[in-house]
N, C-alpha and C. Protein backbone atom coordinates (compact mmCIF):
# COMPACT_ATOMS: atom_id res chain seq x y z
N UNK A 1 0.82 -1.19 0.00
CA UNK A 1 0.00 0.00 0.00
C UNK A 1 0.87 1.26 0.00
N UNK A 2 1.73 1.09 0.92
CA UNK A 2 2.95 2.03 0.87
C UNK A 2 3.11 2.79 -0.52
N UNK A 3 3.94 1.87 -1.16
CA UNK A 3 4.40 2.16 -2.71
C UNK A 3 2.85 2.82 -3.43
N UNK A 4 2.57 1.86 -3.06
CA UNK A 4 0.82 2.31 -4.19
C UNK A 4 0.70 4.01 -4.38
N UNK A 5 0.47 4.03 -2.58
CA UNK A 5 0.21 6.28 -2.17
C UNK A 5 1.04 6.76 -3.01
N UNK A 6 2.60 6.22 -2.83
CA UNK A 6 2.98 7.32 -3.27
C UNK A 6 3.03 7.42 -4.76
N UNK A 7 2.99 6.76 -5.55
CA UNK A 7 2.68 6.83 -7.53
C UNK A 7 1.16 7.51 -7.69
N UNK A 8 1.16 8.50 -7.24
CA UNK A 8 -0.08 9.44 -7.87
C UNK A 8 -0.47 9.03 -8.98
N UNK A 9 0.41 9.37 -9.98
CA UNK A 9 0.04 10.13 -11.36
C UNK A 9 1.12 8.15 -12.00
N UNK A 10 0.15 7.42 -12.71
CA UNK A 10 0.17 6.23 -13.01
C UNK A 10 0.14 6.26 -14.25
N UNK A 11 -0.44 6.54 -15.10
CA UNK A 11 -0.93 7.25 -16.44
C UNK A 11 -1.92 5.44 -16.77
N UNK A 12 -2.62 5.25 -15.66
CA UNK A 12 -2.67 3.60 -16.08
C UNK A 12 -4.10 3.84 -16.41
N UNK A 13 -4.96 4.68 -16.42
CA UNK A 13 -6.32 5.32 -16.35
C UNK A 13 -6.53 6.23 -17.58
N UNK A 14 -5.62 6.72 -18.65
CA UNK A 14 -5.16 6.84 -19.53
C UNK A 14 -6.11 6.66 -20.83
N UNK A 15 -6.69 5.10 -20.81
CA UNK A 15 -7.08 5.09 -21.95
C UNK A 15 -8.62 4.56 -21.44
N UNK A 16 -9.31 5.35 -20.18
CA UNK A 16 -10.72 5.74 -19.64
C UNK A 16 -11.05 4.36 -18.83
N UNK A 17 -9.93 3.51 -18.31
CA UNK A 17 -10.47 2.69 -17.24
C UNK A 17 -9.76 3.16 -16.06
N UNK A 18 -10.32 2.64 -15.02
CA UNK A 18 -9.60 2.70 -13.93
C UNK A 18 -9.49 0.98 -13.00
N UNK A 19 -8.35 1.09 -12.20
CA UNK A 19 -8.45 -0.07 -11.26
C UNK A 19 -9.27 -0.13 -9.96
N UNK A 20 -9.70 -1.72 -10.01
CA UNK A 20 -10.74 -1.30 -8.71
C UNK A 20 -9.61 -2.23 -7.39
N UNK A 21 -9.82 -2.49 -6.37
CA UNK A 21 -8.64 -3.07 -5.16
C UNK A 21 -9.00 -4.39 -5.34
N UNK A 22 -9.39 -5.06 -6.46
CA UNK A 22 -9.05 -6.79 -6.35
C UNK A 22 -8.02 -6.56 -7.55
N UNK A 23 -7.70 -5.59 -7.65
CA UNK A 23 -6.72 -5.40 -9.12
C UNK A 23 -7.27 -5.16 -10.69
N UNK A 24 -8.71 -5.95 -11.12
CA UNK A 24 -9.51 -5.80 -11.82
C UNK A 24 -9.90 -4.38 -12.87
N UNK A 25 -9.82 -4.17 -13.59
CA UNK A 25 -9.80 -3.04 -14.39
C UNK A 25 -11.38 -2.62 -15.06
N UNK A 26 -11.68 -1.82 -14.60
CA UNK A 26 -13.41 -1.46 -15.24
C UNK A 26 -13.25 -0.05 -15.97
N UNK A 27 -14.05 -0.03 -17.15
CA UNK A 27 -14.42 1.48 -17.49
C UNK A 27 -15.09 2.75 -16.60
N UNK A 28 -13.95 3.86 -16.75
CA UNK A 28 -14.37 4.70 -15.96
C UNK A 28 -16.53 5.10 -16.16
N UNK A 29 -16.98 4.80 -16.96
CA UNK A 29 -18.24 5.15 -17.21
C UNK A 29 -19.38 3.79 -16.86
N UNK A 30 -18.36 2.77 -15.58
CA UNK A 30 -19.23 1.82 -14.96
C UNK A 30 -20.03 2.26 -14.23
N UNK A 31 -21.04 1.63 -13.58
CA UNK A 31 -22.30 2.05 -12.85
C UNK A 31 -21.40 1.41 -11.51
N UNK A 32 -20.52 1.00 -11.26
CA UNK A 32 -19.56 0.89 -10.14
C UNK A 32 -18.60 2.09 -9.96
N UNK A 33 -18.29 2.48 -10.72
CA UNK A 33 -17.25 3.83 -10.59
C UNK A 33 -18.52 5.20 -10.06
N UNK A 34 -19.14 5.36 -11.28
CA UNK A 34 -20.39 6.22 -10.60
C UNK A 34 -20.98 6.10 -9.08
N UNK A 35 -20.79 5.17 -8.66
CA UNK A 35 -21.58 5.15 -7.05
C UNK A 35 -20.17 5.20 -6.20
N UNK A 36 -19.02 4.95 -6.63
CA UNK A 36 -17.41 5.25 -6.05
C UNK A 36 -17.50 6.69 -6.06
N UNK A 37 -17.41 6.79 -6.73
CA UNK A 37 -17.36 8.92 -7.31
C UNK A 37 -18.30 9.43 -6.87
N UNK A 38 -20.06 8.90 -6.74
CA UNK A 38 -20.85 9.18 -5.96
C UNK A 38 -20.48 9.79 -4.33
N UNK A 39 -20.04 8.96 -3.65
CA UNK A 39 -19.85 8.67 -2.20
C UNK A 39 -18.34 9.25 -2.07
N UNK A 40 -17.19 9.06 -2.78
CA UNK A 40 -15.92 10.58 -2.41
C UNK A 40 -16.43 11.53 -2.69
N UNK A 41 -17.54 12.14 -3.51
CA UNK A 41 -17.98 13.51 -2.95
C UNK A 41 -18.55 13.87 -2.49
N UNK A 42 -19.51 13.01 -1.57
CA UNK A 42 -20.14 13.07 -1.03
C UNK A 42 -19.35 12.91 0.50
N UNK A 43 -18.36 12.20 0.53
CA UNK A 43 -17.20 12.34 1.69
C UNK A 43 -16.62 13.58 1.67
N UNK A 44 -16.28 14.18 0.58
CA UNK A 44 -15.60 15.54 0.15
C UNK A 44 -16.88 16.55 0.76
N UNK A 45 -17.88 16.44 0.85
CA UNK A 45 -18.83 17.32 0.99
C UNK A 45 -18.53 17.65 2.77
N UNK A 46 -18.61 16.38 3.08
CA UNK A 46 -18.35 16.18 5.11
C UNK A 46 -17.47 16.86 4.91
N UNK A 47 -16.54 16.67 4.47
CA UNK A 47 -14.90 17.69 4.32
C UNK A 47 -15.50 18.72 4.63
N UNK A 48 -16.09 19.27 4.01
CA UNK A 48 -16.07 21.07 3.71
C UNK A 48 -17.27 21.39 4.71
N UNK A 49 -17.75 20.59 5.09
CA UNK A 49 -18.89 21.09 6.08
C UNK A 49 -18.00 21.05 7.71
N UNK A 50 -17.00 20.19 7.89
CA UNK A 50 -16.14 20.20 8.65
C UNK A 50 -15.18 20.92 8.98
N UNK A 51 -15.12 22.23 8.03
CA UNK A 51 -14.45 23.54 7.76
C UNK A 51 -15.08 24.48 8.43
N UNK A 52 -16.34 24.08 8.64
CA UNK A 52 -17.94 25.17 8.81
C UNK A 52 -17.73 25.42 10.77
N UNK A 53 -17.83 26.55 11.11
CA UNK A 53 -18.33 26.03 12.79
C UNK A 53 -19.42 25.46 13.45
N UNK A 54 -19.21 24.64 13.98
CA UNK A 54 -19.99 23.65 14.23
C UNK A 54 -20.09 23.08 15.57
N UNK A 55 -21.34 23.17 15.99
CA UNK A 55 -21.44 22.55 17.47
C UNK A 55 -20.50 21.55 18.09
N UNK A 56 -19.48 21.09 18.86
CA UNK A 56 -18.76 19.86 19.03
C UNK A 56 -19.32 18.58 19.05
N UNK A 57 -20.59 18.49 19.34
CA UNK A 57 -20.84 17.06 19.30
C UNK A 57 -21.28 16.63 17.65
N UNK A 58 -22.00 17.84 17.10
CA UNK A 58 -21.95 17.22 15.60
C UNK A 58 -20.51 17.10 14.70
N UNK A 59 -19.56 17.78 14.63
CA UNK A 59 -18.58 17.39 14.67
C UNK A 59 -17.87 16.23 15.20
N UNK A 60 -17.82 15.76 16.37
CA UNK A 60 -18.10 14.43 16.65
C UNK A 60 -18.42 13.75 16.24
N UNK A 61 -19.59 13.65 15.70
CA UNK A 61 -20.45 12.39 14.69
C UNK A 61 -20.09 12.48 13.97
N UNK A 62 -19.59 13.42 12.77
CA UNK A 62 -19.62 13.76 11.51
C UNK A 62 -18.20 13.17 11.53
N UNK A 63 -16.69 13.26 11.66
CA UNK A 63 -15.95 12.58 11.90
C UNK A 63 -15.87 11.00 11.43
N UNK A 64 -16.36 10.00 12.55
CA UNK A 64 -16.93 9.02 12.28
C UNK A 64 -17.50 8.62 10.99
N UNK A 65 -18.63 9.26 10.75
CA UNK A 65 -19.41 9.20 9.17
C UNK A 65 -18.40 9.39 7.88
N UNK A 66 -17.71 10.25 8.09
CA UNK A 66 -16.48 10.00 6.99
C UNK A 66 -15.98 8.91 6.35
N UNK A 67 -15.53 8.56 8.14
CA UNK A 67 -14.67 7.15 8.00
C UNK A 67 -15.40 5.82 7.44
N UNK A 68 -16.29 5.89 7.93
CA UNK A 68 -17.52 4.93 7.08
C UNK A 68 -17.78 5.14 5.83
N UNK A 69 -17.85 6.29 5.24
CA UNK A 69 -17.85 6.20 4.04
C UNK A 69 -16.81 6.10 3.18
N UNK A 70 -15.85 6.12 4.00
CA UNK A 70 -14.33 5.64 3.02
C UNK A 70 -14.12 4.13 3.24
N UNK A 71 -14.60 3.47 4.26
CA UNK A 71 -14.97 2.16 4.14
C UNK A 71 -16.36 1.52 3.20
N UNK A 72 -17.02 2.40 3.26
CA UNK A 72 -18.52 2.15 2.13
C UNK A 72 -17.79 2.28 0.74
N UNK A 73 -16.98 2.94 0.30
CA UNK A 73 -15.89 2.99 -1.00
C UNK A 73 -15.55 1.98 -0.74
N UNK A 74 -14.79 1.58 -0.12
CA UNK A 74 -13.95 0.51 0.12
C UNK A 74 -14.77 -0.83 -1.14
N UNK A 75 -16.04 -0.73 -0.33
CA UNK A 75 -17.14 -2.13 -0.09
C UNK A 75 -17.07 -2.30 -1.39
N UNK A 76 -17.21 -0.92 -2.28
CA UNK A 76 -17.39 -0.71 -3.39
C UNK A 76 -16.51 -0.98 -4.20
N UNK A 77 -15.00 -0.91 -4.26
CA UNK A 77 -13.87 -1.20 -4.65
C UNK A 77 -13.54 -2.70 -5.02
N UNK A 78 -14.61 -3.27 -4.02
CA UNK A 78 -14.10 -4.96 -3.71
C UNK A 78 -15.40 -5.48 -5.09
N UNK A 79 -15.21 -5.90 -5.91
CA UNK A 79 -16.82 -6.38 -6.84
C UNK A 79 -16.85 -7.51 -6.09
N UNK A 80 -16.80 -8.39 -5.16
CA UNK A 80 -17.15 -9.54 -4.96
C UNK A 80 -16.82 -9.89 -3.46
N UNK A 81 -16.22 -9.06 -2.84
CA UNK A 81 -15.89 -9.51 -1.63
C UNK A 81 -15.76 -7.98 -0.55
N UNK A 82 -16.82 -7.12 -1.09
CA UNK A 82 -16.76 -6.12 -0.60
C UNK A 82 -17.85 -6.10 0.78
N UNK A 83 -17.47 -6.17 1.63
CA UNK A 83 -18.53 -5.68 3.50
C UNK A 83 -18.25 -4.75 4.05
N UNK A 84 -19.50 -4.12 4.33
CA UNK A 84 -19.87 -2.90 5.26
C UNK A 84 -20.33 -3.43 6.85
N UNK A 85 -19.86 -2.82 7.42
CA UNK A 85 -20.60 -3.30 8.81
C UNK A 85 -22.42 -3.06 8.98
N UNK A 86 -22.83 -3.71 9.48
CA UNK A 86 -24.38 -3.76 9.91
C UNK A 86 -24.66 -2.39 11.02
N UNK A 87 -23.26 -2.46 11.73
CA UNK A 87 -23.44 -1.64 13.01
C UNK A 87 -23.34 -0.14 12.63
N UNK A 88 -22.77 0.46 11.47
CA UNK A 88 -22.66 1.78 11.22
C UNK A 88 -24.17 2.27 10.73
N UNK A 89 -25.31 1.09 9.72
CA UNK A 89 -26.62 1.84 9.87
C UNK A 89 -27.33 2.32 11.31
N UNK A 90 -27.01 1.28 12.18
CA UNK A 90 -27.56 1.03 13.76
C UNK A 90 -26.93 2.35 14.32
N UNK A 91 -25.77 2.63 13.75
CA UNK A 91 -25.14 4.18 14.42
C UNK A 91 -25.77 5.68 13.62
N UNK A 92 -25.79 5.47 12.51
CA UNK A 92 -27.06 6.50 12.46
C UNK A 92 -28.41 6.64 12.62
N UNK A 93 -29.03 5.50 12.61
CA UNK A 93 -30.22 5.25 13.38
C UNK A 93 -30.33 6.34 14.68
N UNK A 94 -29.49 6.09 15.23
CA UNK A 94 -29.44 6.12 16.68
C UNK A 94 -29.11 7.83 17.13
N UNK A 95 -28.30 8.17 16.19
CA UNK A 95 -27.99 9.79 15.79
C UNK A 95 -29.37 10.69 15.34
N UNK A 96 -30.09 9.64 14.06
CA UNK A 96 -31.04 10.48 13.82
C UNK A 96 -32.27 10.86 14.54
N UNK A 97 -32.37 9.98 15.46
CA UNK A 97 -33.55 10.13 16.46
C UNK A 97 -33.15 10.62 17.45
N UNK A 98 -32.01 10.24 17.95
CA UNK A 98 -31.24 11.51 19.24
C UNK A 98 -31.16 13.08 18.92
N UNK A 99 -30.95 13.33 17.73
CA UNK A 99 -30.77 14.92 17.26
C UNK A 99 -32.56 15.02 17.01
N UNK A 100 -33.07 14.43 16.03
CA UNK A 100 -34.63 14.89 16.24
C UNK A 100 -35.49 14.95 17.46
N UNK A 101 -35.15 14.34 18.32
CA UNK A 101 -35.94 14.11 19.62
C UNK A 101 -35.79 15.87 20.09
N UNK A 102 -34.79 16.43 19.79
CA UNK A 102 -34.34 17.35 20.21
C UNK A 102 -35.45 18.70 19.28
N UNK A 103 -35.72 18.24 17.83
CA UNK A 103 -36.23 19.37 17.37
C UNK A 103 -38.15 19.35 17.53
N UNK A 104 -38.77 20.83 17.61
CA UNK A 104 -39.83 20.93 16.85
C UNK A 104 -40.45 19.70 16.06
N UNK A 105 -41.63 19.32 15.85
CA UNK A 105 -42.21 18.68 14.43
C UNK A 105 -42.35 19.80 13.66
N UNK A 106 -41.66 18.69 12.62
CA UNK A 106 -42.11 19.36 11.22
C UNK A 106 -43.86 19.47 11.10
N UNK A 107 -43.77 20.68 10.45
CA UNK A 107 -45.88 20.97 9.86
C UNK A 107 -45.97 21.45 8.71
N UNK A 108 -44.47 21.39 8.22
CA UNK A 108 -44.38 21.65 7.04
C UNK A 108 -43.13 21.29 6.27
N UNK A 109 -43.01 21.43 5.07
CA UNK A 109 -41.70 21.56 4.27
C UNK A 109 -40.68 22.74 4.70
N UNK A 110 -39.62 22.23 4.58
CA UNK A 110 -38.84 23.12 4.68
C UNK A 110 -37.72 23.13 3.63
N UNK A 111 -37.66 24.85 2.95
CA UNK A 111 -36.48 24.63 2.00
C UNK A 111 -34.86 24.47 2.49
N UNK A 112 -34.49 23.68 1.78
CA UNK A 112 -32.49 23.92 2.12
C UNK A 112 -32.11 25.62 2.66
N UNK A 113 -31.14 25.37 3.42
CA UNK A 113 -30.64 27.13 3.46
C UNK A 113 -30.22 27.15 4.90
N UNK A 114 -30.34 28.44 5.23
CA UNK A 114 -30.15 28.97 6.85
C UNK A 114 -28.78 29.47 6.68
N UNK A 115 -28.35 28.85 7.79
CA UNK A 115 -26.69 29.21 8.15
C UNK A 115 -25.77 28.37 6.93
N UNK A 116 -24.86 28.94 6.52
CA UNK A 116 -23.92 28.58 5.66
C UNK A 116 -23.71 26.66 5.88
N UNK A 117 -23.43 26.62 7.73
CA UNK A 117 -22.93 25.16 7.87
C UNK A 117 -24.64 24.21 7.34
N UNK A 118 -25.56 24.75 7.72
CA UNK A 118 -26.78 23.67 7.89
C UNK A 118 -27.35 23.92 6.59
N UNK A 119 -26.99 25.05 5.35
CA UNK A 119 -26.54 24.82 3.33
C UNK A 119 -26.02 23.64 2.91
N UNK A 120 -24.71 23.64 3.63
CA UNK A 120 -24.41 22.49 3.06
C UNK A 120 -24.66 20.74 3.84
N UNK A 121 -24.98 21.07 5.06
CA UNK A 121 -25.99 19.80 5.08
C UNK A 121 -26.33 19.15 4.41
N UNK A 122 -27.42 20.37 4.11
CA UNK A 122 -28.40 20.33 2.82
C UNK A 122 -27.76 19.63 1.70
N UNK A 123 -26.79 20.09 0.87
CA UNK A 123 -26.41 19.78 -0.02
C UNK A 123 -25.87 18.38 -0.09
N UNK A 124 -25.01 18.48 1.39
CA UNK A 124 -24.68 16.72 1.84
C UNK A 124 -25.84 15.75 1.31
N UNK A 125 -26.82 16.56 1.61
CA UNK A 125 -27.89 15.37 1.66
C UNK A 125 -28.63 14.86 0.44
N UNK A 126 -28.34 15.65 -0.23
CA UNK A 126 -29.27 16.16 -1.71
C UNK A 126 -27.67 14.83 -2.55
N UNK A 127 -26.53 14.98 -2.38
CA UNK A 127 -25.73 14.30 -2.79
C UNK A 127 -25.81 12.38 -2.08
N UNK A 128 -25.95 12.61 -1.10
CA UNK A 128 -26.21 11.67 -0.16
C UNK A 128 -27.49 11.07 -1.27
N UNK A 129 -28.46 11.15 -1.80
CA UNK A 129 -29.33 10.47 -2.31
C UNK A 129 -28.96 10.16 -3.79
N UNK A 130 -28.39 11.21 -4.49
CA UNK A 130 -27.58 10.65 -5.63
C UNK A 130 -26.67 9.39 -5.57
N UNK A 131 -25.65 9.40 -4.45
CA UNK A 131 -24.88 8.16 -4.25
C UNK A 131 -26.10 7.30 -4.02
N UNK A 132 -26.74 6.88 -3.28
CA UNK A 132 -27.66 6.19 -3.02
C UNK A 132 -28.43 5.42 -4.03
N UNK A 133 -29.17 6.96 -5.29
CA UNK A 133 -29.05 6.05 -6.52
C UNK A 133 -28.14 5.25 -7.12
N UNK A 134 -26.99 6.02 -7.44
CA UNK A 134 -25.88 5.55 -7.86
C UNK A 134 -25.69 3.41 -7.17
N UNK A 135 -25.36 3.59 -5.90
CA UNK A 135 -25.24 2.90 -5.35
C UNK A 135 -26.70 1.26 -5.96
N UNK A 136 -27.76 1.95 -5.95
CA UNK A 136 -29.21 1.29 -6.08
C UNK A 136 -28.64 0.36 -7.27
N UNK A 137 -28.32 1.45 -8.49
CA UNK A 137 -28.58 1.20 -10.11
C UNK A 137 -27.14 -0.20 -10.29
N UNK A 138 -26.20 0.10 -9.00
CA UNK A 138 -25.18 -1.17 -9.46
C UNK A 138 -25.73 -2.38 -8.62
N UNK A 139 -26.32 -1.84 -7.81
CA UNK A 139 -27.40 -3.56 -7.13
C UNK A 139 -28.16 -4.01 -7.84
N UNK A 140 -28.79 -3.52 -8.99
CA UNK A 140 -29.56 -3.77 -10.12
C UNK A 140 -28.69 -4.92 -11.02
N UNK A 141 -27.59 -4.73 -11.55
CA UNK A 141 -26.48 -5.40 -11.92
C UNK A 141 -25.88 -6.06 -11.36
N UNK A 142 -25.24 -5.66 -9.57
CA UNK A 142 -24.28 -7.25 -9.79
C UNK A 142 -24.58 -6.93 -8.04
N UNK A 143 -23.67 -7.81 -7.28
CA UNK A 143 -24.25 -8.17 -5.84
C UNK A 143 -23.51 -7.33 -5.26
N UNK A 144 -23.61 -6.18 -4.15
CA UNK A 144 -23.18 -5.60 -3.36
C UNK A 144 -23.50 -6.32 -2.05
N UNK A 145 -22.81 -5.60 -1.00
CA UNK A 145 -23.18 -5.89 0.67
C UNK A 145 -24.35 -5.37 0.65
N UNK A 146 -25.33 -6.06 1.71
CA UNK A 146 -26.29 -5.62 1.74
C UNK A 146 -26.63 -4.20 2.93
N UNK A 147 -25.80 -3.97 3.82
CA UNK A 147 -26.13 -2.57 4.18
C UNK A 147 -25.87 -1.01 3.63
N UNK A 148 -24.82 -1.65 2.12
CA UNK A 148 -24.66 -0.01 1.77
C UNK A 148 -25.90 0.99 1.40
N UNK A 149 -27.31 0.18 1.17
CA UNK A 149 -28.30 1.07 0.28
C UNK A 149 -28.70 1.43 2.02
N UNK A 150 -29.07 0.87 3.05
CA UNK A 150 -29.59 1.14 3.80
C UNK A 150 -28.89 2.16 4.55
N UNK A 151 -27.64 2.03 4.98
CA UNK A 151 -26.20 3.09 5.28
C UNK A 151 -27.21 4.44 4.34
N UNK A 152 -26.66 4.23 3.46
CA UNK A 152 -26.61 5.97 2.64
C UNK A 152 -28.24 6.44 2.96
N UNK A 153 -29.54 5.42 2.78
CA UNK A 153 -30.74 6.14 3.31
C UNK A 153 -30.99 6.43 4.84
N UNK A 154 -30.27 6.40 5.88
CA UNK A 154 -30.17 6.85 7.03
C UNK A 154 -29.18 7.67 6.82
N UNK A 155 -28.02 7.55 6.19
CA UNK A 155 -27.35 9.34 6.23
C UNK A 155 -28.22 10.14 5.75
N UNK A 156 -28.97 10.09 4.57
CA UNK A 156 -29.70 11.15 4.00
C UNK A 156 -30.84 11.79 5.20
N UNK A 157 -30.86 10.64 5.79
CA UNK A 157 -32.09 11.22 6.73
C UNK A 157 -31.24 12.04 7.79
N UNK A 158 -30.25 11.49 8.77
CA UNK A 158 -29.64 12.23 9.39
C UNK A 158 -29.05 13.73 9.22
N UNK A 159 -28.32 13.37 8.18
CA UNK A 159 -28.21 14.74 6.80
C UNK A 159 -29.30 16.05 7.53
N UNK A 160 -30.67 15.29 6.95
CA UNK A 160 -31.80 16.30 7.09
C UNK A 160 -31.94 16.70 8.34
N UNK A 161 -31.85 16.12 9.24
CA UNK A 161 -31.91 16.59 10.84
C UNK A 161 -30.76 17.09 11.19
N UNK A 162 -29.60 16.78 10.63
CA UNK A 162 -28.53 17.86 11.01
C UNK A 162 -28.58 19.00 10.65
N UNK A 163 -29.29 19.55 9.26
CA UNK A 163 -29.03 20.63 9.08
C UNK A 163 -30.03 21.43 9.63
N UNK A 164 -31.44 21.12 10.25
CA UNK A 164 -32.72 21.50 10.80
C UNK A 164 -32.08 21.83 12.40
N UNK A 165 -30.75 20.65 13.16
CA UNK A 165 -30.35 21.11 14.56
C UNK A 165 -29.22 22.57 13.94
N UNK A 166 -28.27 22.15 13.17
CA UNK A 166 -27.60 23.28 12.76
C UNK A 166 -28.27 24.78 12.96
N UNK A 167 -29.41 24.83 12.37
CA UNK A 167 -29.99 25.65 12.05
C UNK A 167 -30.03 26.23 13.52
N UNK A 168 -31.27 25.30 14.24
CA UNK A 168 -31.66 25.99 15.70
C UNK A 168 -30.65 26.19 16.47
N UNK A 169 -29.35 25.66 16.36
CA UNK A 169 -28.75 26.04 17.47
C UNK A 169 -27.89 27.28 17.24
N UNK A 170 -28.00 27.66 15.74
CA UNK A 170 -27.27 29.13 15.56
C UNK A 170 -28.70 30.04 16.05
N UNK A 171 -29.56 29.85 15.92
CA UNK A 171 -30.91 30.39 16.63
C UNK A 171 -31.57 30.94 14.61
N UNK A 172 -31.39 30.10 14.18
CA UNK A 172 -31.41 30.84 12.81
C UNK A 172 -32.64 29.57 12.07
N UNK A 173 -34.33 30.97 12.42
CA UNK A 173 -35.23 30.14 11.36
C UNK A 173 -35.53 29.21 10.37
N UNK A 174 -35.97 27.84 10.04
CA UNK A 174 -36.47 27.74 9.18
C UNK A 174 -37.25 27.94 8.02
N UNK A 175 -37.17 28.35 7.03
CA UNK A 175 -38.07 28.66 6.17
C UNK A 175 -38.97 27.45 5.24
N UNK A 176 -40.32 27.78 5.92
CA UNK A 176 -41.37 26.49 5.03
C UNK A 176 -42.03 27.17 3.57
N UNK A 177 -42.07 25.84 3.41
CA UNK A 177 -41.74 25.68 1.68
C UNK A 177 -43.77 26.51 1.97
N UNK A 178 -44.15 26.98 1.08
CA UNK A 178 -45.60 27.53 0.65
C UNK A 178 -45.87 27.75 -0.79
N UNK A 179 -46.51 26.71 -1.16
CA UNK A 179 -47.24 26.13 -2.41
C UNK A 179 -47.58 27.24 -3.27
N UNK A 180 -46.94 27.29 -4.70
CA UNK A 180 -47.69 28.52 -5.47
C UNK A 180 -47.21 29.79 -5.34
N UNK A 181 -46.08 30.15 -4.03
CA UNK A 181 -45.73 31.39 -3.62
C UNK A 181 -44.80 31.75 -4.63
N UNK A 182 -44.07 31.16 -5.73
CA UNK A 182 -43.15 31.90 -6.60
C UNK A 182 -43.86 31.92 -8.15
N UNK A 183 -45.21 30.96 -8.02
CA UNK A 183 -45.68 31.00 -9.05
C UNK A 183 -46.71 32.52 -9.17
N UNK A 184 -46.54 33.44 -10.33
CA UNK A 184 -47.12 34.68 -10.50
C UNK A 184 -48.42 34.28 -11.47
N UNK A 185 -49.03 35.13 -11.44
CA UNK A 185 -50.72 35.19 -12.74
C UNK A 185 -49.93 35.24 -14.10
């Protein structure tokens, strides 16, 4: 692995495949690379929301969730012998109802936005369901672990309650969505 890091620039990807970690070579325009590329930017997204100030305990969590999703790549990397743990859905489970217990009910829609950090939540989350497709459309085709679809639909949900606590704890409104309000005569 050593050697591997350090040869960046391989030129082995060159002529539009890339390698996956059983050594195996797929076209970059697989429905396996798409849900790979899905989920690093969607890790890249935690990145930059981890830049944001942020309460310490969501920071805390968010941490963690990274690392899982560079192991959920991982899962993805492997075509045949790729596992996710069972226990990382059971850990956002457990996040998303601990942070909601905490908010208001919803009585309505609410659009993305607020504070800069609980934007990109948002956006986490909005990406968070793309991987998810992504992720769906290669279970359609060939056999994945079975907790990655369930993993990414409890981040998306957590996602959404993080950026709804984000919000309240900068003391900074929600805005609900109201039907027809941008539509003019």
């Amino acid at each position: 692995m050593v050697d591997r890091l350090t040869h960046i620039v391989t030129r082995t990807g060159d002529d539009g495949t890339t390698g996956l970690a059983d050594g195996s070579r797929v076209s970059k325009t697989s429905a396996r690379i798409a849900a790979i590329g899905s989920v690093d930017e969607l890790n890249s997204l935690l990145g930059l929301l981890l830049c944001e100030p942020l309460p310490e305990r969501v920071r805390t969590d968010l941490l963690p969730t990274q690392h899982e999703l560079f192991e959920l790549g991982g899962a993805l990397a492997y075509p045949e012998h790729g596992v996710f743990p069972p226990a990382a859905v059971a850990r956002l489970d457990a996040l998303a109802v601990g942070y909601n217990a905490a908010l208001p009910p919803l009585k309505e829609f609410i659009l993305p936005g607020g504070t800069r950090p609980a934007a990109l939540a948002h956006v986490a989350r909005a990406t968070t369901r793309r991987a998810e497709r992504d992720v769906a459309a290669l279970a359609q085709q060939e056999l994945i672990a079975t907790s990655l679809l369930p993993y990414l639909n409890r981040l998306s949900d957590w996602l959404f309650v993080l950026a709804r606590t984000i919000n309240r704890e900068a003391g900074h409104a929600e805005t609900g969505w109201v039907r027809g309000c941008a539509i003019s005569d």
